[in-house]
C-alpha atoms as a PDB file:
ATOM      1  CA  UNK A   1     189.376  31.749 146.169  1.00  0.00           C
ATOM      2  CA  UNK A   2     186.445  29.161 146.653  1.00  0.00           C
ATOM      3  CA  UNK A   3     184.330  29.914 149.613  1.00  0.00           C
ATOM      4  CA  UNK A   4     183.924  27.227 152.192  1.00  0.00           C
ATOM      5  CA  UNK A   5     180.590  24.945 152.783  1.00  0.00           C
ATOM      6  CA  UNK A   6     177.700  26.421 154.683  1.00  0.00           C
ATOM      7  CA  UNK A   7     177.544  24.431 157.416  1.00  0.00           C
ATOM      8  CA  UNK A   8     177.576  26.409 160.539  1.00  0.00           C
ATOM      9  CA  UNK A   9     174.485  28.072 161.973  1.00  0.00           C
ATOM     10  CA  UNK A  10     175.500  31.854 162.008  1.00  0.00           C
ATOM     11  CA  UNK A  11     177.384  31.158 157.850  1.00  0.00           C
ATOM     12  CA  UNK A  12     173.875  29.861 157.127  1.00  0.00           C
ATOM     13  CA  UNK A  13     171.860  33.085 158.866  1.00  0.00           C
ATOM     14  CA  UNK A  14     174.605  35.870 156.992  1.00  0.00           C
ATOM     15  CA  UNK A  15     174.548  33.607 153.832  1.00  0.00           C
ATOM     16  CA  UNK A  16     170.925  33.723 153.867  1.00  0.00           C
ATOM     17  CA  UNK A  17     170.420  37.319 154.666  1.00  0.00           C
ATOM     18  CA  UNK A  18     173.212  38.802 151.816  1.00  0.00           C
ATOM     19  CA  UNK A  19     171.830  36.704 149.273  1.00  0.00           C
ATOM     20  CA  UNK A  20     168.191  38.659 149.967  1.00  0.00           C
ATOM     21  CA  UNK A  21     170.388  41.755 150.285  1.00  0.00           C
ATOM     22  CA  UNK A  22     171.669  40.906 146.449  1.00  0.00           C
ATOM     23  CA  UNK A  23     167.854  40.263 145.014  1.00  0.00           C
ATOM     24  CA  UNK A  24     166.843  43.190 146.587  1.00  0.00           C
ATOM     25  CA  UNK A  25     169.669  45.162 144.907  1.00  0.00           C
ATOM     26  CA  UNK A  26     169.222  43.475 141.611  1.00  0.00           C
ATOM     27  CA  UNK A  27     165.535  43.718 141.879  1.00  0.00           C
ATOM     28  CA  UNK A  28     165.648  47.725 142.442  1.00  0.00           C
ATOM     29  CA  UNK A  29     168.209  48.377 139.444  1.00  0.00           C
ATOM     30  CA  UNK A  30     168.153  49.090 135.831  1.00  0.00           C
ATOM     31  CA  UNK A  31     168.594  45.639 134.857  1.00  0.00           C
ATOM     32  CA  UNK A  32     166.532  44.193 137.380  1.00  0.00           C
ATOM     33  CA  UNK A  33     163.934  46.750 136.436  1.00  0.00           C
ATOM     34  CA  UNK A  34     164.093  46.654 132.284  1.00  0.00           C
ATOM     35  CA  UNK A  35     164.901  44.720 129.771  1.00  0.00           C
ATOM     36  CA  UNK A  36     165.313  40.615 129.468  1.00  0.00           C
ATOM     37  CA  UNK A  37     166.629  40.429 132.268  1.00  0.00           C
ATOM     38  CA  UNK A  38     164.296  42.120 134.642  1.00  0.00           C
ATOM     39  CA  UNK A  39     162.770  40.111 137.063  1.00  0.00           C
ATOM     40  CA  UNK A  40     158.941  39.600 137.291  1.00  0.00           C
ATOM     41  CA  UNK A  41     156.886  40.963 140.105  1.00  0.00           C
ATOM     42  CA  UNK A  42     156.210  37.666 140.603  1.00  0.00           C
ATOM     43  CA  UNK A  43     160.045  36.378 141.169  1.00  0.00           C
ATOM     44  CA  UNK A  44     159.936  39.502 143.315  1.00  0.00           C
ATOM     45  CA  UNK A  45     157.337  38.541 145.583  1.00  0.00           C
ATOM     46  CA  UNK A  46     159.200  35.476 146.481  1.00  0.00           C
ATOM     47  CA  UNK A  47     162.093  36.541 148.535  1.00  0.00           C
ATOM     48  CA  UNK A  48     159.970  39.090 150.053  1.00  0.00           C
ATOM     49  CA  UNK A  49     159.569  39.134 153.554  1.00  0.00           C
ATOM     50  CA  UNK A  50     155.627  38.987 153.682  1.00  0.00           C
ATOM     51  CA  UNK A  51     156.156  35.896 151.843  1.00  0.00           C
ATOM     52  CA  UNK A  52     158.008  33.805 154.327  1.00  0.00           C
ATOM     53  CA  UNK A  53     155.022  31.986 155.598  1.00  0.00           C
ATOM     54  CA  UNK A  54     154.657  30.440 152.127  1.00  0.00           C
ATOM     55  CA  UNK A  55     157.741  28.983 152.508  1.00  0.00           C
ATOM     56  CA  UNK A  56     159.048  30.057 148.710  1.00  0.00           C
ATOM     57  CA  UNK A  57     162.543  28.524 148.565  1.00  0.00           C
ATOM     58  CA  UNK A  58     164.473  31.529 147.563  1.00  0.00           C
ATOM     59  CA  UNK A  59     163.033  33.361 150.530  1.00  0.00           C
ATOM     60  CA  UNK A  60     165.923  34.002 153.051  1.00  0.00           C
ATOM     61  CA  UNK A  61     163.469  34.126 156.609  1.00  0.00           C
ATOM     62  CA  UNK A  62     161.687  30.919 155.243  1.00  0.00           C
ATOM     63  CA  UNK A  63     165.137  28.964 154.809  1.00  0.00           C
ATOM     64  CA  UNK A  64     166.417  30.122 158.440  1.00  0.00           C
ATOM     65  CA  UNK A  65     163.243  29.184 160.110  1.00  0.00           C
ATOM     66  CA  UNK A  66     162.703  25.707 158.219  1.00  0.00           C
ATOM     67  CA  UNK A  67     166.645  25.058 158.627  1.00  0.00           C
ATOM     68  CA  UNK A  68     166.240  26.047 162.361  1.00  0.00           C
ATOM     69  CA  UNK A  69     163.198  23.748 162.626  1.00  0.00           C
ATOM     70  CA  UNK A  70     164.898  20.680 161.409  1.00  0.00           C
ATOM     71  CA  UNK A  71     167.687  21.191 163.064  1.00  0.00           C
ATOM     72  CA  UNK A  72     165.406  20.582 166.365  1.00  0.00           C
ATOM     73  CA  UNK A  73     163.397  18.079 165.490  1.00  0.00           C
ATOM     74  CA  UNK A  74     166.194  15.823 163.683  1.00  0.00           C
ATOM     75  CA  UNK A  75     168.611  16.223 166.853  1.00  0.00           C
ATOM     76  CA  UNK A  76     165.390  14.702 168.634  1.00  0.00           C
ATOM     77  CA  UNK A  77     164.714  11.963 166.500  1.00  0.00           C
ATOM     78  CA  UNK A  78     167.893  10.600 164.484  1.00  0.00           C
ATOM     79  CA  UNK A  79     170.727   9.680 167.784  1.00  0.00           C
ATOM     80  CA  UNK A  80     173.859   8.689 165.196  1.00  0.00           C
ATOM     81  CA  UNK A  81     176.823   6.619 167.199  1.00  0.00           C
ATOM     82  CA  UNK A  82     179.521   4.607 165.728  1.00  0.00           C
ATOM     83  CA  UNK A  83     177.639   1.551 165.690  1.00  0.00           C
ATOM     84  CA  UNK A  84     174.210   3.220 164.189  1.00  0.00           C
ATOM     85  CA  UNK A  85     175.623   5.817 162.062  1.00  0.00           C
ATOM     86  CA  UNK A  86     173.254   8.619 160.119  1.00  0.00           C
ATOM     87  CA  UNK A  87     174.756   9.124 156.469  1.00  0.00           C
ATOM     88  CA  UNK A  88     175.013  12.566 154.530  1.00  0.00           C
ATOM     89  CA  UNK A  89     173.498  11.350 151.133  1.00  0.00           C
ATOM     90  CA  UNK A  90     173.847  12.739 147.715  1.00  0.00           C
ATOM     91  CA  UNK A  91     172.589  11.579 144.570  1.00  0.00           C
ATOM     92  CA  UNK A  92     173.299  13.815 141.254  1.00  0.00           C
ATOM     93  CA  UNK A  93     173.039  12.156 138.036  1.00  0.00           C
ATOM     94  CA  UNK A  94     173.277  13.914 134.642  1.00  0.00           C
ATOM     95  CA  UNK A  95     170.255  12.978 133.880  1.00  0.00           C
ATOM     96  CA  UNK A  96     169.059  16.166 135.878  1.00  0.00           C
ATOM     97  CA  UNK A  97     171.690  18.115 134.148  1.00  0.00           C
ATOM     98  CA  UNK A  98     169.591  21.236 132.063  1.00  0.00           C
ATOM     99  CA  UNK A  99     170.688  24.016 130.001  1.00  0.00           C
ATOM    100  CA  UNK A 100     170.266  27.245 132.441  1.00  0.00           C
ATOM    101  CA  UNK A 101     167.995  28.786 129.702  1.00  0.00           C
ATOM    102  CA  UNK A 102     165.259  25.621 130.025  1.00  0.00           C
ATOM    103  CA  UNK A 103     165.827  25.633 134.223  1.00  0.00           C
ATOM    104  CA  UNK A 104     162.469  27.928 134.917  1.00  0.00           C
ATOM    105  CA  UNK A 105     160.461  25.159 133.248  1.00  0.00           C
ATOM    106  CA  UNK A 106     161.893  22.600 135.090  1.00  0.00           C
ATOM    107  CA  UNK A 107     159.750  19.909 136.594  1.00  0.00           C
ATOM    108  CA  UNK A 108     161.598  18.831 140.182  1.00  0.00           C
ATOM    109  CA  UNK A 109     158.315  16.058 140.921  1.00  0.00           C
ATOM    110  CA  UNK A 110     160.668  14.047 138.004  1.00  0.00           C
ATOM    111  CA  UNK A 111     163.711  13.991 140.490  1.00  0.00           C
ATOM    112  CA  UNK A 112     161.625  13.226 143.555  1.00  0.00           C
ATOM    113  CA  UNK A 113     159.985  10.537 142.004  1.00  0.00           C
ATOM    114  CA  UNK A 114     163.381   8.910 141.163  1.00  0.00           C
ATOM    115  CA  UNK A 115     165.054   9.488 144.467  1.00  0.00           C
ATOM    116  CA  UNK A 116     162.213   7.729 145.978  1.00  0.00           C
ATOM    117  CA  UNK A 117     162.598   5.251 143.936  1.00  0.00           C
ATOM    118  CA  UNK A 118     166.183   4.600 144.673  1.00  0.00           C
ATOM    119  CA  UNK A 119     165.452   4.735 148.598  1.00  0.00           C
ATOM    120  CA  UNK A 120     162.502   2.746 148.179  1.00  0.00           C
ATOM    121  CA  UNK A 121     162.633   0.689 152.145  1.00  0.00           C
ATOM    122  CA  UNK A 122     165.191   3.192 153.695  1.00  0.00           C
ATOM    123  CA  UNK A 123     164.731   5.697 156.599  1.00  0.00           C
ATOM    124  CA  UNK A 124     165.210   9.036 155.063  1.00  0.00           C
ATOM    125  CA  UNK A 125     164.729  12.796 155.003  1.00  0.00           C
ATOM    126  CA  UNK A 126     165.902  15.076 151.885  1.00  0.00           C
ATOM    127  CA  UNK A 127     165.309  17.910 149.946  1.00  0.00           C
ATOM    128  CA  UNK A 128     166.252  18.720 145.919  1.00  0.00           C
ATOM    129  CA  UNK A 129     168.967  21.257 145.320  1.00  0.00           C
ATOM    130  CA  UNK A 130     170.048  23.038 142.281  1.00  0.00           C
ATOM    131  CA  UNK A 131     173.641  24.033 141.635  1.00  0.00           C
ATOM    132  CA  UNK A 132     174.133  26.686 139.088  1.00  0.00           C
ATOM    133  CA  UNK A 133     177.084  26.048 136.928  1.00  0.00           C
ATOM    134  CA  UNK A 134     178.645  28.979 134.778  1.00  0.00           C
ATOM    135  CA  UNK A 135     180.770  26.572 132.636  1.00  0.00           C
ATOM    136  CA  UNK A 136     180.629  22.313 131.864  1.00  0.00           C
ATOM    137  CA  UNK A 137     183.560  20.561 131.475  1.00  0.00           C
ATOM    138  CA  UNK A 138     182.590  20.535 127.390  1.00  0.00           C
ATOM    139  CA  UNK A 139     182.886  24.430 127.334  1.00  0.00           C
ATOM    140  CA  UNK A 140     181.033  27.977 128.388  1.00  0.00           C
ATOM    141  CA  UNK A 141     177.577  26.401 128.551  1.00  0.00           C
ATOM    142  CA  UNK A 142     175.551  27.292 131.480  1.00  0.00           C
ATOM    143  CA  UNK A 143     173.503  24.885 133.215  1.00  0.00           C
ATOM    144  CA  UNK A 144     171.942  23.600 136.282  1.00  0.00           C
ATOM    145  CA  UNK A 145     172.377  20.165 137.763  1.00  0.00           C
ATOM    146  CA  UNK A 146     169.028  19.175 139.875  1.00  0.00           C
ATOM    147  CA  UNK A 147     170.273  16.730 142.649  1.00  0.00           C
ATOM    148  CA  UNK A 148     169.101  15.575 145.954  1.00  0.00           C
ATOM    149  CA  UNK A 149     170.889  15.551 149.452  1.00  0.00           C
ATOM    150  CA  UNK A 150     169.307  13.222 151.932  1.00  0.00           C
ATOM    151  CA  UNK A 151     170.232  12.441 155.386  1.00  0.00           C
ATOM    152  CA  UNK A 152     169.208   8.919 156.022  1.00  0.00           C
ATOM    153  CA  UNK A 153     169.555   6.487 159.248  1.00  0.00           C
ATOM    154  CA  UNK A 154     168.626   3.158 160.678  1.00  0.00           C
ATOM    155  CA  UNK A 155     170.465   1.646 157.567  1.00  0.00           C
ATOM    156  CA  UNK A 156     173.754  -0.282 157.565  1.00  0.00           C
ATOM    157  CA  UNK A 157     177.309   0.620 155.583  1.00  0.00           C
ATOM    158  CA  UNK A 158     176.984  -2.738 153.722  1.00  0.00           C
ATOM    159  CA  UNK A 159     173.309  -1.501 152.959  1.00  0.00           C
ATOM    160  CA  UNK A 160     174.989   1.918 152.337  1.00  0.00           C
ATOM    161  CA  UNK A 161     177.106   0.603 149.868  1.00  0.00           C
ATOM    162  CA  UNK A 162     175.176  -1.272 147.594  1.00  0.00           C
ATOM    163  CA  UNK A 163     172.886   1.797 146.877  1.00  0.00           C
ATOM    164  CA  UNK A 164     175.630   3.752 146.425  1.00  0.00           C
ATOM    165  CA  UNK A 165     177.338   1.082 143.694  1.00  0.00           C
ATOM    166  CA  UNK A 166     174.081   0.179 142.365  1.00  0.00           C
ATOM    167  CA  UNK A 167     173.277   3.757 141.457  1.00  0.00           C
ATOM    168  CA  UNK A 168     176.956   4.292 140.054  1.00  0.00           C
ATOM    169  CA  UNK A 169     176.398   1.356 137.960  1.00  0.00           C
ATOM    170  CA  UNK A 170     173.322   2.727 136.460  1.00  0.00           C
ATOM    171  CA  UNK A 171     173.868   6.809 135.953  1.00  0.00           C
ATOM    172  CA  UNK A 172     176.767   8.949 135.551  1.00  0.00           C
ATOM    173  CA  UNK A 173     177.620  11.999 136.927  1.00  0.00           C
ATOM    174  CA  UNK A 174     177.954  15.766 135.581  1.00  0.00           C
ATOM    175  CA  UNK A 175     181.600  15.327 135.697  1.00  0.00           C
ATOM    176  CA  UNK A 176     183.299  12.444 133.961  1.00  0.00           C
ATOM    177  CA  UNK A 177     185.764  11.698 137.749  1.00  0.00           C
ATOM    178  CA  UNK A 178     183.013  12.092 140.192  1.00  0.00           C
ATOM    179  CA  UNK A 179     180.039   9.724 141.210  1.00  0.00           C
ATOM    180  CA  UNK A 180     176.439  10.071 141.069  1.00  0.00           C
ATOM    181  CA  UNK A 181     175.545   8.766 144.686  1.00  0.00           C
ATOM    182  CA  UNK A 182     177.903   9.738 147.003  1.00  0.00           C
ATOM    183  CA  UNK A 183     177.619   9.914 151.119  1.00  0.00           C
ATOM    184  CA  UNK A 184     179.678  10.905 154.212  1.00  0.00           C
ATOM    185  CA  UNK A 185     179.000   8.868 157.445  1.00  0.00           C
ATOM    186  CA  UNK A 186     177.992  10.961 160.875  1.00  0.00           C
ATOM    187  CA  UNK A 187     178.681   9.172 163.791  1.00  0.00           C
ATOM    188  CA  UNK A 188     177.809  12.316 166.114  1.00  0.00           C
ATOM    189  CA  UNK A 189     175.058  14.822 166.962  1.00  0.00           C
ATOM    190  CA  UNK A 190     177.907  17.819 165.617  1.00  0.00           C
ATOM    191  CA  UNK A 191     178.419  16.072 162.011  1.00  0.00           C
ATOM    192  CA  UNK A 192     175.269  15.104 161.579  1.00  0.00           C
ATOM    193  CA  UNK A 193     173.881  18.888 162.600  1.00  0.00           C
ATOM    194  CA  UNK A 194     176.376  20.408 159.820  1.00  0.00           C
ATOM    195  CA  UNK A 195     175.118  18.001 156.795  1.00  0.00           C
ATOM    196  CA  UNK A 196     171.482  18.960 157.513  1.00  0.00           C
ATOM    197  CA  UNK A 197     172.275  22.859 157.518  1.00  0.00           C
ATOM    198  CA  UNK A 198     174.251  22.280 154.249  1.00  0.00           C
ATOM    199  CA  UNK A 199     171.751  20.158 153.041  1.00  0.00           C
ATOM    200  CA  UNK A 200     168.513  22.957 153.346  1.00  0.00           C
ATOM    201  CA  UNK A 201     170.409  26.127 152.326  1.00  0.00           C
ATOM    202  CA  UNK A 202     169.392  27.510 149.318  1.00  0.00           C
ATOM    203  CA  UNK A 203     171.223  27.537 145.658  1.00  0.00           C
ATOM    204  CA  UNK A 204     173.611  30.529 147.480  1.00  0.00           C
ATOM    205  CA  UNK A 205     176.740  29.782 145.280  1.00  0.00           C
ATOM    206  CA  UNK A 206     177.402  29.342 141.415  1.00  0.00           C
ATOM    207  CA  UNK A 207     179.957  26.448 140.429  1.00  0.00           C
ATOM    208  CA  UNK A 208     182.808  26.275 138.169  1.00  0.00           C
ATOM    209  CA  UNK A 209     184.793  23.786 136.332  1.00  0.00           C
ATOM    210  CA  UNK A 210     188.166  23.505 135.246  1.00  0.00           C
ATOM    211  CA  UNK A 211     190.357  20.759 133.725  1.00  0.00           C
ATOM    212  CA  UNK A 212     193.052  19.151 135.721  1.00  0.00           C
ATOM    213  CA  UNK A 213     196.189  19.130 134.089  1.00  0.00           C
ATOM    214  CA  UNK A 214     199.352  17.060 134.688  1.00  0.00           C
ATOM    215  CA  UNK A 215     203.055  18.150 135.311  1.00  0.00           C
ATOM    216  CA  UNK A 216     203.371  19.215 131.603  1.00  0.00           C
ATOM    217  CA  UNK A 217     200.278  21.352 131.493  1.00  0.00           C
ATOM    218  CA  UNK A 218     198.255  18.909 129.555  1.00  0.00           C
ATOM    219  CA  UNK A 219     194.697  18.227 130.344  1.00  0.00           C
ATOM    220  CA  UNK A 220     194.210  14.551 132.623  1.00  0.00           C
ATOM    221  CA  UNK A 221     190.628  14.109 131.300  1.00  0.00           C
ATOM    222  CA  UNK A 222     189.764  14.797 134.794  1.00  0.00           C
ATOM    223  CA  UNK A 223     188.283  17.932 136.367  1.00  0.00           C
ATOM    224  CA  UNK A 224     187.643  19.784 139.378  1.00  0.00           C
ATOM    225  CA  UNK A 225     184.898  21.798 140.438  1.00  0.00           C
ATOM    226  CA  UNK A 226     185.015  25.520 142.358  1.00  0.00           C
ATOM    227  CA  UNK A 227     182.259  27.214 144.232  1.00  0.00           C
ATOM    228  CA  UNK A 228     181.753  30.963 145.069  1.00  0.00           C
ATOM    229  CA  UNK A 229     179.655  33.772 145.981  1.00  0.00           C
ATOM    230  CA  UNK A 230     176.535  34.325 143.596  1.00  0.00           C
ATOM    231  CA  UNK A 231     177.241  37.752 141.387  1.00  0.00           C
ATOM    232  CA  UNK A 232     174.196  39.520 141.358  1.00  0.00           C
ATOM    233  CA  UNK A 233     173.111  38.166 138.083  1.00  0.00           C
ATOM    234  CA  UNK A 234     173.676  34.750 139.164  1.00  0.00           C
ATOM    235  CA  UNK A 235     171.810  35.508 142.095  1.00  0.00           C
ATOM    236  CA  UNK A 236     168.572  36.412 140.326  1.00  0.00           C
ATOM    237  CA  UNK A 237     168.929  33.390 137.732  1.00  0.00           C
ATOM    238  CA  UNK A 238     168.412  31.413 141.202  1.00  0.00           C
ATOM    239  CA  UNK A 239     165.446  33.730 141.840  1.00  0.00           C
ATOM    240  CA  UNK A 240     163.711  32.978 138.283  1.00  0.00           C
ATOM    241  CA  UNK A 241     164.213  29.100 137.953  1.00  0.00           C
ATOM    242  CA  UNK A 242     163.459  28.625 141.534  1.00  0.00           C
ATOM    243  CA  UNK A 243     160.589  30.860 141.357  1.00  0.00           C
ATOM    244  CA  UNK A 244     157.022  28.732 142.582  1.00  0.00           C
ATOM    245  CA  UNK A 245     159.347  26.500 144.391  1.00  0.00           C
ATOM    246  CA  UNK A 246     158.523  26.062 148.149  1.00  0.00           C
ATOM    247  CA  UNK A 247     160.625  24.458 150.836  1.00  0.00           C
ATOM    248  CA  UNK A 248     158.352  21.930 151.912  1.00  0.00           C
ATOM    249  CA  UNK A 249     157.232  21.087 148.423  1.00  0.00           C
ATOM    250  CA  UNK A 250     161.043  20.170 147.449  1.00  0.00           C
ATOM    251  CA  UNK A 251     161.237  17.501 150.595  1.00  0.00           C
ATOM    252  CA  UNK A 252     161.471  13.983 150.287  1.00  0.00           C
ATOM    253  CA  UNK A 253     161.326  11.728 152.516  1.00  0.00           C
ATOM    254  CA  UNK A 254     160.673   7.725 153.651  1.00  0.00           C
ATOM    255  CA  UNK A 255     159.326   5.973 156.625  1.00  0.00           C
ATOM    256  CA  UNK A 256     160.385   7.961 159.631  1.00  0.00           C
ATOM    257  CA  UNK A 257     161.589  10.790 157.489  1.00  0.00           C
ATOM    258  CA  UNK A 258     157.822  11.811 156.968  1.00  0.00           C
ATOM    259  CA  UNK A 259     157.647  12.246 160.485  1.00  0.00           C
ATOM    260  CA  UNK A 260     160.845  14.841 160.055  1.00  0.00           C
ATOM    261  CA  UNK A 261     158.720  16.466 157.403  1.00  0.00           C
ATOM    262  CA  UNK A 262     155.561  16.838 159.369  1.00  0.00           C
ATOM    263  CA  UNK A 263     156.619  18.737 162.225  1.00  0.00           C
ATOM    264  CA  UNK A 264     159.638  20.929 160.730  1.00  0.00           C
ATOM    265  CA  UNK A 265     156.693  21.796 158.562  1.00  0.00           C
ATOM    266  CA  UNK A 266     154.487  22.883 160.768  1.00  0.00           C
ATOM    267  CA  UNK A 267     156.879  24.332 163.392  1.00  0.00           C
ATOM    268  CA  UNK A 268     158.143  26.211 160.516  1.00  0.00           C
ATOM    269  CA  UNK A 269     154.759  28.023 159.493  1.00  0.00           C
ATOM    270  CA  UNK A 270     153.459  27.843 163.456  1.00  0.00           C
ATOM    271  CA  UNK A 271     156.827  30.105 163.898  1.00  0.00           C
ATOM    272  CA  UNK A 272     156.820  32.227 161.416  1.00  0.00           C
ATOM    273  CA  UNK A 273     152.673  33.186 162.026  1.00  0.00           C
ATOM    274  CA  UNK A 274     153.792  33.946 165.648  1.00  0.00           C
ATOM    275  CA  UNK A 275     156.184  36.188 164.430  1.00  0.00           C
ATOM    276  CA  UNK A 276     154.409  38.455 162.516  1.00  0.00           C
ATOM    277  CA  UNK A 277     151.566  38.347 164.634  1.00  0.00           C
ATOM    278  CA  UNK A 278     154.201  40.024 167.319  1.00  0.00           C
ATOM    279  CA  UNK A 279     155.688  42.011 164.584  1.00  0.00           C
ATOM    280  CA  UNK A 280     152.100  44.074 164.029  1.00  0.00           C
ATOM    281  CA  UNK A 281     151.471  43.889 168.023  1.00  0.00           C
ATOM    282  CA  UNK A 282     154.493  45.885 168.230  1.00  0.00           C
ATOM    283  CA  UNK A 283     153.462  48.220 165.487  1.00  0.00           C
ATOM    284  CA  UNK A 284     150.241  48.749 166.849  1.00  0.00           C
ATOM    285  CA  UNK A 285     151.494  49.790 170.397  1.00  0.00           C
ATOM    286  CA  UNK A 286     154.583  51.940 168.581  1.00  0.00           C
ATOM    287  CA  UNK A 287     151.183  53.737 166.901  1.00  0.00           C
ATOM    288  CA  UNK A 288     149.645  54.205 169.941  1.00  0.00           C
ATOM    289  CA  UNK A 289     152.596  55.509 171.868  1.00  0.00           C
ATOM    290  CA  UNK A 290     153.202  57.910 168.845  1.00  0.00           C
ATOM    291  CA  UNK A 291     150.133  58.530 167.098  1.00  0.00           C
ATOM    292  CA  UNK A 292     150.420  60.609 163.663  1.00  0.00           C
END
């Protein structure tokens, strides 16, 4: 059975937390430890914990902290109502569709760039995503579809539209029934807080595809997609093609957005300093008390 979106708080802490517990694992076994497979101390020292202040975007304490950030500072700044609605964008073109075996080498600048340039004059905040597929809709090929989730504001659902149709017009999606640029409309603090904790979780979950097929069994031409779990495996592909990546660096944002940007940013680092600066104050006086 598909698992459900991420887009409550504590889903996004345990999601965040059992996907370092599966790295760890993978990292510490035979496969993870030998052969092609193995992952690089490198890729290791990402989702470590003494990493988090570098933000690297498979590291679980660096998502919760950024995620909790934003959350904040976007509640503060973007007020959706019915009549000034936020939007939940996403924008996924195959032209950022890669064979999994090229996805370390990936360039994700080439993405920002051309989300920018689509949201050139709106009033936005985003980040690029990856989505792991073990299958296309052409056959067992594994890839990874780049894409970009956005939440943007101060626009209007006529403005709304046309981006959305003039993208459409202009790039196809991954799957032949779905749309490149998609959004949702938030009218309310709740919706709008459940987008943005989708939108800056990490690749968690590897994709699926499967025809649709009509009352007779036969394929439609259409197809729909399933998402579950990582396998450990999976979960350590994320590690390698994400490896280098850093939270911050994956942003993008326009006109008030950079403001969104700026401070999650540095709340996000100021936090997690002040952390481990009370993590080795506590040490220190658990030495003291208990000295060797």
């Amino acid at each position: 059975m598909a698992s459900k979106p991420i887009t409550k708080w504590k889903t996004f802490v345990s999601a965040h937390q059992q996907f370092n517990e599966t790295a760890h694992k993978y990292a510490q076994g035979k496969r993870g430890r030998e052969g092609p497979f193995a992952l690089s101390e490198a890729v290791r020292q990402d989702f470590q914990d003494r990493s988090s202040l570098s933000l690297k975007a498979t590291n679980a304490r660096a998502r919760i902290e950024f995620c909790r950030a934003a959350r904040r500072i976007v509640k503060r700044i973007v007020r959706p109502t019915a009549e000034r609605p936020a939007y939940f964008l996403t924008l996924s073109p195959t032209d950022f569709v890669m064979p999994a075996a090229e996805a370390e080498m990936y360039d994700w600048s080439r993405l920002q760039k051309w989300a920018e340039k689509q949201l050139k004059g709106f009033c936005y905040f985003g980040i690029v995503d990856a989505a792991p597929y073990a299958n296309t809709h052409r056959g067992r090929e594994k890839v990874v579809s780049w894409h970009v989730h956005a939440i943007v504001w101060g626009a209007t659902r006529d403005e709304m539209q046309a981006l959305k149709a003039s993208i459409n017009r202009s790039h196809q999606a991954f799957l032949p029934n779905r749309d490149a640029a998609h959004f949702r409309v938030r009218i309310s603090w709740k919706g709008l807080r459940q987008s943005l904790t989708y939108m800056l979780k990490a690749p968690l979950k590897t994709y699926r595809v499967y025809a649709i097929k009509d009352s007779n069994r036969r394929p439609t031409g259409d197809y729909r997609q399933k998402k579950d779990w990582h396998r450990p495996g999976e979960a350590a592909a994320v590690c390698r093609f994400m490896h280098g990546a850093e939270i911050d660096k994956l942003c993008v944002a326009g006109l008030g957005g950079w403001e969104v940007w700026e401070r999650t940013t540095a709340r996000t680092t100021l936090t997690i300093g002040q952390q481990d600066v009370d993590r080795l104050h506590a040490l220190i006086r658990a030495v003291a008390r208990d000295p060797i």
